[in-house]
N, C-alpha and C. Protein backbone atom coordinates (compact mmCIF):
# COMPACT_ATOMS: atom_id res chain seq x y z
N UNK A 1 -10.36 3.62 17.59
CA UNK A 1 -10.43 2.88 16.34
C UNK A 1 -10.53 3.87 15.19
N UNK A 2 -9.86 3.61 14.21
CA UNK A 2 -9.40 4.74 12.90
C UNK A 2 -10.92 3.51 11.99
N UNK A 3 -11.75 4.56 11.44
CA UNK A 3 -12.62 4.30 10.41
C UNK A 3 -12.13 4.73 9.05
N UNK A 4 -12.44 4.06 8.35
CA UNK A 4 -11.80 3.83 6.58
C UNK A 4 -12.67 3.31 5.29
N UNK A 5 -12.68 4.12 4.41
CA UNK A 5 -13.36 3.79 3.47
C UNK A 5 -11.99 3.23 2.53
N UNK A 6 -12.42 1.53 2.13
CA UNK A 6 -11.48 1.10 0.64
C UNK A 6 -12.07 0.86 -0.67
N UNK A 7 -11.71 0.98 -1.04
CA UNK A 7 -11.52 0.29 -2.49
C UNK A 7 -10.55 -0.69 -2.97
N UNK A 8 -11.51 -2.25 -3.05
CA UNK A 8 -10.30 -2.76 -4.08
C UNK A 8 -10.38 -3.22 -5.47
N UNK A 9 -9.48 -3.20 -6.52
CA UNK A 9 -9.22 -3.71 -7.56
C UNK A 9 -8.30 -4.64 -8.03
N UNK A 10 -8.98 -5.19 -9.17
CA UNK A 10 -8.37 -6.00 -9.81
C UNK A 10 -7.55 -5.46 -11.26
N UNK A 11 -6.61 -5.59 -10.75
CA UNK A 11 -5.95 -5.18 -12.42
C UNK A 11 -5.37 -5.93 -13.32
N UNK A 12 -5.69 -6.12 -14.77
CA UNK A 12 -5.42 -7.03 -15.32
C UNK A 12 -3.75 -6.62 -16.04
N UNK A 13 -3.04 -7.31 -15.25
CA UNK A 13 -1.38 -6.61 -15.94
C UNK A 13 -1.21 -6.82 -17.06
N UNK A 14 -1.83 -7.06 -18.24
CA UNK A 14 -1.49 -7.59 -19.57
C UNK A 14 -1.69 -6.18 -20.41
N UNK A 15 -3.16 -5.34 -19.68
CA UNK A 15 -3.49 -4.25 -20.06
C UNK A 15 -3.32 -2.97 -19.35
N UNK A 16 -1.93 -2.60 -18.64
CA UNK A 16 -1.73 -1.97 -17.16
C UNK A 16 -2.12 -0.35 -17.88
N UNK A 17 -2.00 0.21 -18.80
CA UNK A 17 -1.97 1.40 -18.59
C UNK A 17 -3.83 1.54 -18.84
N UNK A 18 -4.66 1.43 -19.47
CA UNK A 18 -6.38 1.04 -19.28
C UNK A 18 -6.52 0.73 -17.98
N UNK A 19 -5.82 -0.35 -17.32
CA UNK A 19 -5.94 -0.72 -16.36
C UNK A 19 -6.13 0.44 -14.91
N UNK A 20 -4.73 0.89 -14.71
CA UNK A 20 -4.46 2.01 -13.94
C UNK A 20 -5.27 3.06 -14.47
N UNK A 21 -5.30 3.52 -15.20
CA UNK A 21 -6.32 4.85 -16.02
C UNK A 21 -7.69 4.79 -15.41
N UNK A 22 -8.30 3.59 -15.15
CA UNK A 22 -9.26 3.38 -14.47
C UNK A 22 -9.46 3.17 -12.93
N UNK A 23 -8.09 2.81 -12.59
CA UNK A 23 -8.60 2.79 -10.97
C UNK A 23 -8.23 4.13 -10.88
N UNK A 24 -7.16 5.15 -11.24
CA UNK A 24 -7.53 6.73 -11.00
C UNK A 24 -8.64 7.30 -11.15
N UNK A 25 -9.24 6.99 -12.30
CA UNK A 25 -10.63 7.65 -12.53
C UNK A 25 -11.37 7.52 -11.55
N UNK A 26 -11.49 6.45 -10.45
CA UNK A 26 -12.69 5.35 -9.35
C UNK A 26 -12.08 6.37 -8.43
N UNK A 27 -10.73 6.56 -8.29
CA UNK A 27 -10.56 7.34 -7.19
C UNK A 27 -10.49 9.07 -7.07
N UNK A 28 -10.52 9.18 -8.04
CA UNK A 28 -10.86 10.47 -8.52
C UNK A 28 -12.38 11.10 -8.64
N UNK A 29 -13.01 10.22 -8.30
CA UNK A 29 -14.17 10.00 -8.58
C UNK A 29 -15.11 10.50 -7.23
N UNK A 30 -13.97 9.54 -6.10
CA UNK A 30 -14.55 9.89 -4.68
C UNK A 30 -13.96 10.86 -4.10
N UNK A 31 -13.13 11.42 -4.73
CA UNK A 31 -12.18 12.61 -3.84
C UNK A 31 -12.25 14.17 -4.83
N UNK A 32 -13.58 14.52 -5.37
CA UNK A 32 -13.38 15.26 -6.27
C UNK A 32 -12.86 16.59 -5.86
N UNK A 33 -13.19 17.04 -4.51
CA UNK A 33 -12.39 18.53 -4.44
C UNK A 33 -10.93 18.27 -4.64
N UNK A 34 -10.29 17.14 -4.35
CA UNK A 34 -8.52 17.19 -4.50
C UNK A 34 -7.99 16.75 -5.63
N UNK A 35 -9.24 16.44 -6.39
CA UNK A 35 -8.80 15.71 -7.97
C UNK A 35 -7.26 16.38 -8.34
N UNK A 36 -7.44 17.82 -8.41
CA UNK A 36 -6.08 18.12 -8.63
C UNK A 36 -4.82 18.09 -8.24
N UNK A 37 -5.15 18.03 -6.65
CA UNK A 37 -3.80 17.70 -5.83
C UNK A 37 -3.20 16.55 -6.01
N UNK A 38 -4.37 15.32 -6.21
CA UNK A 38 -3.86 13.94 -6.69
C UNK A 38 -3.08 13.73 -8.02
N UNK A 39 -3.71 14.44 -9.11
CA UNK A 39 -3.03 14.31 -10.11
C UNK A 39 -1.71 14.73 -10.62
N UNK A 40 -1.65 16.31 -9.53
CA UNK A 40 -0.15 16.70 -9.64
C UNK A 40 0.69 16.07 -8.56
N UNK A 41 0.27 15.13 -7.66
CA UNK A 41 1.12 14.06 -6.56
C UNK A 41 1.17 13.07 -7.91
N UNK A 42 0.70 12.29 -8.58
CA UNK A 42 0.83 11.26 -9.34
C UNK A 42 2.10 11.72 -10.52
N UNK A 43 1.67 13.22 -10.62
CA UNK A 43 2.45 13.27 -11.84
C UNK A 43 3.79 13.77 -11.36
N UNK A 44 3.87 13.99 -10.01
CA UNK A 44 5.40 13.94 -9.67
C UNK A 44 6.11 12.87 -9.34
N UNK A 45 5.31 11.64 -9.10
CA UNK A 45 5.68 10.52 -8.61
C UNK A 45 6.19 10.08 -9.85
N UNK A 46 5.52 10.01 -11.18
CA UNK A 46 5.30 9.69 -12.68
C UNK A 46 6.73 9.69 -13.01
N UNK A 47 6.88 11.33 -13.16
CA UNK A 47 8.00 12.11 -13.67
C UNK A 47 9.32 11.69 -12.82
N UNK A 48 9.36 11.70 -11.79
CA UNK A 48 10.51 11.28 -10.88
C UNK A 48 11.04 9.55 -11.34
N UNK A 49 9.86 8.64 -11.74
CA UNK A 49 9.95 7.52 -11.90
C UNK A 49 10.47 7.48 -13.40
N UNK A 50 10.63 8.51 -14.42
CA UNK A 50 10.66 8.31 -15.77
C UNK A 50 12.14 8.87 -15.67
N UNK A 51 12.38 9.75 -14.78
CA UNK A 51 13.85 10.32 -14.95
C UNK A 51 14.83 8.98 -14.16
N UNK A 52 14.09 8.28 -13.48
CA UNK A 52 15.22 6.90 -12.81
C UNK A 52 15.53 6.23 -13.80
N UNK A 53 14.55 6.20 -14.44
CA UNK A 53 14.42 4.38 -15.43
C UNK A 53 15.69 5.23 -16.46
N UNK A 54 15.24 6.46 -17.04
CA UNK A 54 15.93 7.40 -17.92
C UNK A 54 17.65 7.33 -17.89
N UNK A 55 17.82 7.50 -16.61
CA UNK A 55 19.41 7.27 -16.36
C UNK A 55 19.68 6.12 -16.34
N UNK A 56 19.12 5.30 -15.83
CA UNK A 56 19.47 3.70 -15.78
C UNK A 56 19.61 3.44 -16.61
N UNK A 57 18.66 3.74 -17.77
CA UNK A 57 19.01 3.20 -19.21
C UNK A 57 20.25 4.15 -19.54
N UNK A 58 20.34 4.99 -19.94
CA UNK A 58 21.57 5.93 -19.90
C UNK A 58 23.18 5.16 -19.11
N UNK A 59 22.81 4.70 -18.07
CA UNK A 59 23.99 4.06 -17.60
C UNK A 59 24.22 2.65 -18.03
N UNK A 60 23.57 2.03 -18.23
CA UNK A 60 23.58 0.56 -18.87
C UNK A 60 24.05 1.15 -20.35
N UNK A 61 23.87 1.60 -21.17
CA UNK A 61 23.76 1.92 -22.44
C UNK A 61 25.81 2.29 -21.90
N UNK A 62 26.66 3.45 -21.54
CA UNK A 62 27.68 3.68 -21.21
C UNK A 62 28.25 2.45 -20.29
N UNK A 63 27.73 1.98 -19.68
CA UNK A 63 28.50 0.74 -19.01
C UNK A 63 29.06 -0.75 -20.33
N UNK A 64 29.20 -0.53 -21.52
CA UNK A 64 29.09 -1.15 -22.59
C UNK A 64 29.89 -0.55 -23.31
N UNK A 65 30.28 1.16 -23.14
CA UNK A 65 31.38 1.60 -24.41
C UNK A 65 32.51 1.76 -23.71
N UNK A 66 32.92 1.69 -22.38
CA UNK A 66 33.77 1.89 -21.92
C UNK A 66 35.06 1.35 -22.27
């Protein structure tokens, strides 16, 4: 049997970026030696997710002057 510590939250989507800002902090909170490893995993996940949306918009935007 695999033992596990969770956490759950409630996030209110109206206010997502407060929202999220805070369940990182909760989990950052319990994992402090890797604080950093987490934050540079988040911020590659971040960045990878800003360059998708980035082209998408980029291609929608050219799918229109053609």
């Amino acid at each position: 049997m695999k033992s596990r510590t969770l956490m759950e939250f409630t996030v209110d989507v109206a206010h997502p970026v407060g929202e999220l800002s805070a369940v990182i902090s909760e989990v950052l909170g319990v994992h402090a030696g890797s604080r950093l490893d987490i934050l540079r995993g988040l911020d590659t996940v971040i960045g990878e997710a800003i360059v998708q949306l980035e082209q998408n918009e980029g291609a929608d935007l050219n799918d229109g002057n053609d």
